[in-house]
Structures are given as structure tokens and as C-alpha cells.
Protein backbone atom coordinates (compact mmCIF):
# COMPACT_ATOMS: atom_id res chain seq x y z
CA UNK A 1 -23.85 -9.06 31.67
CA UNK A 2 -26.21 -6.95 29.72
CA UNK A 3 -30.08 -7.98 28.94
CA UNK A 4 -29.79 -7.80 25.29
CA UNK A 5 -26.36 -10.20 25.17
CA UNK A 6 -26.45 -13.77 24.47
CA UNK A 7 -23.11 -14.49 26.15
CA UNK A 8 -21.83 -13.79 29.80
CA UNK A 9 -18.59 -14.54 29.97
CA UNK A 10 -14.60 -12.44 30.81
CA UNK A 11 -11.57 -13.03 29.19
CA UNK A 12 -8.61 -14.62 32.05
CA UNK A 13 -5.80 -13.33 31.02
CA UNK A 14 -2.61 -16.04 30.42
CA UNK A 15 -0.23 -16.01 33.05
CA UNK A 16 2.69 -14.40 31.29
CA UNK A 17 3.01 -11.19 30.44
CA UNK A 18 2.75 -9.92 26.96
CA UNK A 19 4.07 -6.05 26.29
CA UNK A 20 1.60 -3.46 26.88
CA UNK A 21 1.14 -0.67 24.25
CA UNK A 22 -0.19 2.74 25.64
CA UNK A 23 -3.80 4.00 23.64
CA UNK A 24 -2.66 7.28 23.13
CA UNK A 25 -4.66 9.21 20.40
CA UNK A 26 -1.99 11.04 18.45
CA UNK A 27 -1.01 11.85 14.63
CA UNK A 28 0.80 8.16 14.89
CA UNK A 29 -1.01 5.31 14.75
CA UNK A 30 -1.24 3.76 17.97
CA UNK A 31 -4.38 1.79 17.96
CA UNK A 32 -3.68 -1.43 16.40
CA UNK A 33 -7.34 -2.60 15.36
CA UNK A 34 -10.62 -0.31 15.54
CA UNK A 35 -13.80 -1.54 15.55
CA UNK A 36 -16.64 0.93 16.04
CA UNK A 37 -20.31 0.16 15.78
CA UNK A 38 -24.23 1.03 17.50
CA UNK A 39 -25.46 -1.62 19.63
CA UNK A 40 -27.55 -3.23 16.58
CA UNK A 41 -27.57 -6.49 17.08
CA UNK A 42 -25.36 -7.49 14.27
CA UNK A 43 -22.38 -5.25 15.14
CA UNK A 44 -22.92 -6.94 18.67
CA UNK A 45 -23.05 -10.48 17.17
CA UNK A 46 -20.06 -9.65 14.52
CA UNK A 47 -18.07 -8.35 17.32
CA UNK A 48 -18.26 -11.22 19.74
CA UNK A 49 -17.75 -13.93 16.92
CA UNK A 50 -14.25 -12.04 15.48
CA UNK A 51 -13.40 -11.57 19.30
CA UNK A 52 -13.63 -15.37 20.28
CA UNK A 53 -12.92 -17.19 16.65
CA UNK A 54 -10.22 -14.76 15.45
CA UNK A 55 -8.79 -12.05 17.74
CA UNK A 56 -8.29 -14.35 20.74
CA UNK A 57 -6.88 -17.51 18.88
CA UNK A 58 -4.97 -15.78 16.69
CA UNK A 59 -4.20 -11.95 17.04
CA UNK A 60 -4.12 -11.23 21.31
CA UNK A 61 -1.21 -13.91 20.89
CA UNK A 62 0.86 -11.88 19.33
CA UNK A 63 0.35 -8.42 21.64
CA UNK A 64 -1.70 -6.51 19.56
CA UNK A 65 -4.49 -4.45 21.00
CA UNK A 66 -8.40 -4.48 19.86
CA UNK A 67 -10.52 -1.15 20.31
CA UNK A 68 -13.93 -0.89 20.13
CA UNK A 69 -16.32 2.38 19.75
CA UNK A 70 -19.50 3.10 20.03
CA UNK A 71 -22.48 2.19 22.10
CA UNK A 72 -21.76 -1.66 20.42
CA UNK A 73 -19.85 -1.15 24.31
CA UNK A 74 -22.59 -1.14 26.49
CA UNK A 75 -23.89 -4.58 25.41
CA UNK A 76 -20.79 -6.54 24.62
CA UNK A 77 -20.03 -7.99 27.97
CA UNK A 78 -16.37 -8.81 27.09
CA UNK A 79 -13.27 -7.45 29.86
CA UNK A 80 -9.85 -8.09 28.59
CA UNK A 81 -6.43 -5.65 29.07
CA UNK A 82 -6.26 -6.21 25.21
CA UNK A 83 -9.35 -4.60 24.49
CA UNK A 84 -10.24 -1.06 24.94
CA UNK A 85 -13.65 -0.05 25.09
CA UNK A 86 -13.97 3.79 24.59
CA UNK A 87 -17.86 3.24 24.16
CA UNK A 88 -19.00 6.94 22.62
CA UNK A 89 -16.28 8.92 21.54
CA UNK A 90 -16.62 12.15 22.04
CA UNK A 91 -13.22 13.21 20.25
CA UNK A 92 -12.27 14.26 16.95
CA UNK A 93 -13.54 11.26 14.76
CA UNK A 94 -10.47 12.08 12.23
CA UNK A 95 -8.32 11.62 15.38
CA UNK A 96 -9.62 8.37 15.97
CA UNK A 97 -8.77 6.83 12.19
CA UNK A 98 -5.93 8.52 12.01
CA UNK A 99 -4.50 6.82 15.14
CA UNK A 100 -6.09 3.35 14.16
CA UNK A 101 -3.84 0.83 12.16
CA UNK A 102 -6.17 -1.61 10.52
CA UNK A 103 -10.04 -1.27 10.76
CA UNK A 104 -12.33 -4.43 10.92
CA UNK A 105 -15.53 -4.75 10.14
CA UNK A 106 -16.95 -8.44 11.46
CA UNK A 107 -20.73 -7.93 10.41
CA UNK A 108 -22.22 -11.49 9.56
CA UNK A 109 -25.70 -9.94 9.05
CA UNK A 110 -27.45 -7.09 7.49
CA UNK A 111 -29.12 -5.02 4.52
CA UNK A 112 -28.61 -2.25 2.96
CA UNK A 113 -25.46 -0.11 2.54
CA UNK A 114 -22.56 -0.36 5.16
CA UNK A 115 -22.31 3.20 6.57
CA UNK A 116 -19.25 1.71 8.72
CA UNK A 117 -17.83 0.63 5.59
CA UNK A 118 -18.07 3.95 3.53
CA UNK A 119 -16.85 6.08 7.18
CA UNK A 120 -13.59 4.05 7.48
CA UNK A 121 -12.85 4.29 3.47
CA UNK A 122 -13.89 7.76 3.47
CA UNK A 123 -10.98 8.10 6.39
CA UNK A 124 -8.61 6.59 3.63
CA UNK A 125 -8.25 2.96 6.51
CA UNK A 126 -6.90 -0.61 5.81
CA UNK A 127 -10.25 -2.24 6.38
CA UNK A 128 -10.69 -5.70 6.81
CA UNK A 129 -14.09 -6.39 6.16
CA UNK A 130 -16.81 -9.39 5.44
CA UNK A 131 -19.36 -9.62 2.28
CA UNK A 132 -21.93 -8.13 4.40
CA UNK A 133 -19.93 -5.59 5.38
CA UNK A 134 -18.94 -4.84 1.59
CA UNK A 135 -23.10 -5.24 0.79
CA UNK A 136 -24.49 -2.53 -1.77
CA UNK A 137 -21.10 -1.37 -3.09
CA UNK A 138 -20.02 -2.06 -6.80
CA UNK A 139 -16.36 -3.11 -5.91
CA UNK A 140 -13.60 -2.22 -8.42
CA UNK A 141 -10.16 -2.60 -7.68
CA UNK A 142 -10.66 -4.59 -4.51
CA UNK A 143 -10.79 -0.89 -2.05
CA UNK A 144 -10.92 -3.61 1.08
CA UNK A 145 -10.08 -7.03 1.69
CA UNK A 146 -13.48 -9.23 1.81
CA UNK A 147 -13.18 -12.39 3.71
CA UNK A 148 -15.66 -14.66 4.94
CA UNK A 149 -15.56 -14.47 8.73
CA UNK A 150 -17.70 -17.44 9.43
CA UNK A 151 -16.61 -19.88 6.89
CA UNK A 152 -12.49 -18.53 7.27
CA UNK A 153 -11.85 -16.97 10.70
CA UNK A 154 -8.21 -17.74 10.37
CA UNK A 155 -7.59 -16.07 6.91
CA UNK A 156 -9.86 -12.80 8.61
CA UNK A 157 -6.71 -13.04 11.04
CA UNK A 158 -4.06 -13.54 8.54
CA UNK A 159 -4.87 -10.77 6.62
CA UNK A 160 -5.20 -8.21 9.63
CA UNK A 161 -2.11 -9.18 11.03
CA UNK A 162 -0.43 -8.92 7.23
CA UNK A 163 -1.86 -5.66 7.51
CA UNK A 164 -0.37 -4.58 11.40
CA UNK A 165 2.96 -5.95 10.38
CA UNK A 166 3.31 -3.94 6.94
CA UNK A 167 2.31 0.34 7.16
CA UNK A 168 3.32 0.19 2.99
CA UNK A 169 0.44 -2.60 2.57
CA UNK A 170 -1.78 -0.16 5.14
CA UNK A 171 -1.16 3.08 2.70
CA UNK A 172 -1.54 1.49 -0.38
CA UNK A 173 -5.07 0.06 0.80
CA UNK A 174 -6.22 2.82 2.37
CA UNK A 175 -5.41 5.04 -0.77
CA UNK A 176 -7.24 2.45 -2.89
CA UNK A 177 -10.27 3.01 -0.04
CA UNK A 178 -10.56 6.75 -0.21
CA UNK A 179 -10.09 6.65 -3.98
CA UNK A 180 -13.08 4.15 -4.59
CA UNK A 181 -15.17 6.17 -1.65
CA UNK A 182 -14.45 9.67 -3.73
């Protein structure tokens, strides 16, 4: 595992099979939940606590697929055939949100203003975020669900999978994102 991680460990996959959906990068949105971050320290820590408290209990369960951008890759040590790790993408970024479903954004730490936060509503994206990843924005007409991570993993899951299972719920939150960015 990296130096800089905290945590060495793999995912062992179950021993049925769950269906397999192909990460193809398209005007449909294929990738189920995008998560794309630097390898600060926080986006590595957020990361790994959604992964193990509420994508693995909850949302790998049910066959949905978790990709993660950005250099975050290099120093989260987790392999698993439900997570993608496309590490610097070096494709169209509109490509990228347009093929992405729900975006999360699992930061449990932090200052200032969440550039994540303002990229994915700027992209008109579901985003499912925490109050550190909502931190220097004056919020009117909720643009993102804000959920405690720490204190409510399973409600974090609940409302991405609300969000995977319904594309009207997707639109009208991601219109309500680009609105409040603009």
C-alpha cells in the first residue's frame, strides 16, 4: 500500500456473482457514482470512510459501480471489480459528468470553499455531499443533499441509491445545482 495511507487492506469479492455494468464514457450515463478528488488527505480519508461505512455495506450490494478520479488514486490502496479507478483523466471533463449518475462528495474535513462542490454543480450533477463539502456556500433551495457522513452513513446511502434508482429525482437536482452555481 502507499506511504501516505493509513489502511492496507483489498476488498474479497463475495462468492456470487453480481451483474457487471460496462464503464463506457458515452452521452448516457453509465457511471453510477463519481467521486473525483487530489490526493489531499481529506479526499483520501473521505473516500476510504464512504467506501467501508457506506458503499460496501450498503450500495456494492445492490450492483452498482463506484468510480473514482483523480490522483486521490494513487494513495487509496483499495482493489475491488466495483470500483474503477481512472486516476487522472485525461478526457473531456464534460464527458465524464455527463456519463456519471450521482456524484458524492465524502469530505469529513476541510476549509475554505469546496471547488469539487462548485465543479459537479457547475456540470448541472445529483451530488450527494457532507457539511464540509457544502462549507462556504450560502445554500438556498437545498442545490445538494447535505448529510452527515460520520454521524449517518446509512442515510448518505439511502439517499444515493434514491438518487441511482430515480433519473427524474437526478434532473430535478441537478437543475436546482447548476441554477444555484449560475
Amino acid at each position: 500500500s502507499p506511504q501516505n495511507s493509513k489502511s492496507s487492506y483489498a476488498f474479497i469479492p463475495p462468492a456470487w456473482n453480481l451483474p457487471v455494468k460496462d464503464l463506457c464514457l458515452s452521452n448516457s450515463s453509465s457511471i453510477d457514482i463519481l467521486f473525483i478528488g487530489s490526493n489531499h488527505r481529506p479526499n483520501i480519508d473521505g473516500l476510504d470512510f464512504f467506501y467501508k461505512n457506506v458503499f460496501l455495506p450498503f450500495i456494492r450490494p445492490m450492483g452498482f459501480k463506484l468510480t473514482v478520479a483523480g490522483n486521490v488514486c494513487d494513495y487509496w490502496p483499495v482493489e475491488d471489480p466495483r470500483v474503477e479507478k481512472i486516476g487522472f483523466y485525461k478526457g473531456s471533463i464534460q464527458s465524464l459528468y455527463d456519463s456519471t449518475k450521482v456524484v458524492v462528495i465524502p469530505i469529513l474535513d476541510g476549509s475554505g470553499l469546496s471547488i469539487k462542490t462548485l465543479e459537479a454543480m457547475a456540470f448541472g450533477k445529483a451530488i450527494v455531499t457532507t457539511p464540509k463539502g457544502a462549507r462556504g456556500m450560502k445554500l438556498e433551495n437545498q442545490p445538494f443533499l447535505t448529510i452527515n457522513l460520520k454521524d449517518q452513513p446509512e442515510e448518505f446511502s439511502k439517499a444515493v441509491i434514491d438518487l441511482l434508482h430515480s433519473q427524474d429525482k437526478r434532473k430535478h437536482l441537478g437543475s436546482k445545482a447548476l441554477e444555484h452555481f449560475e
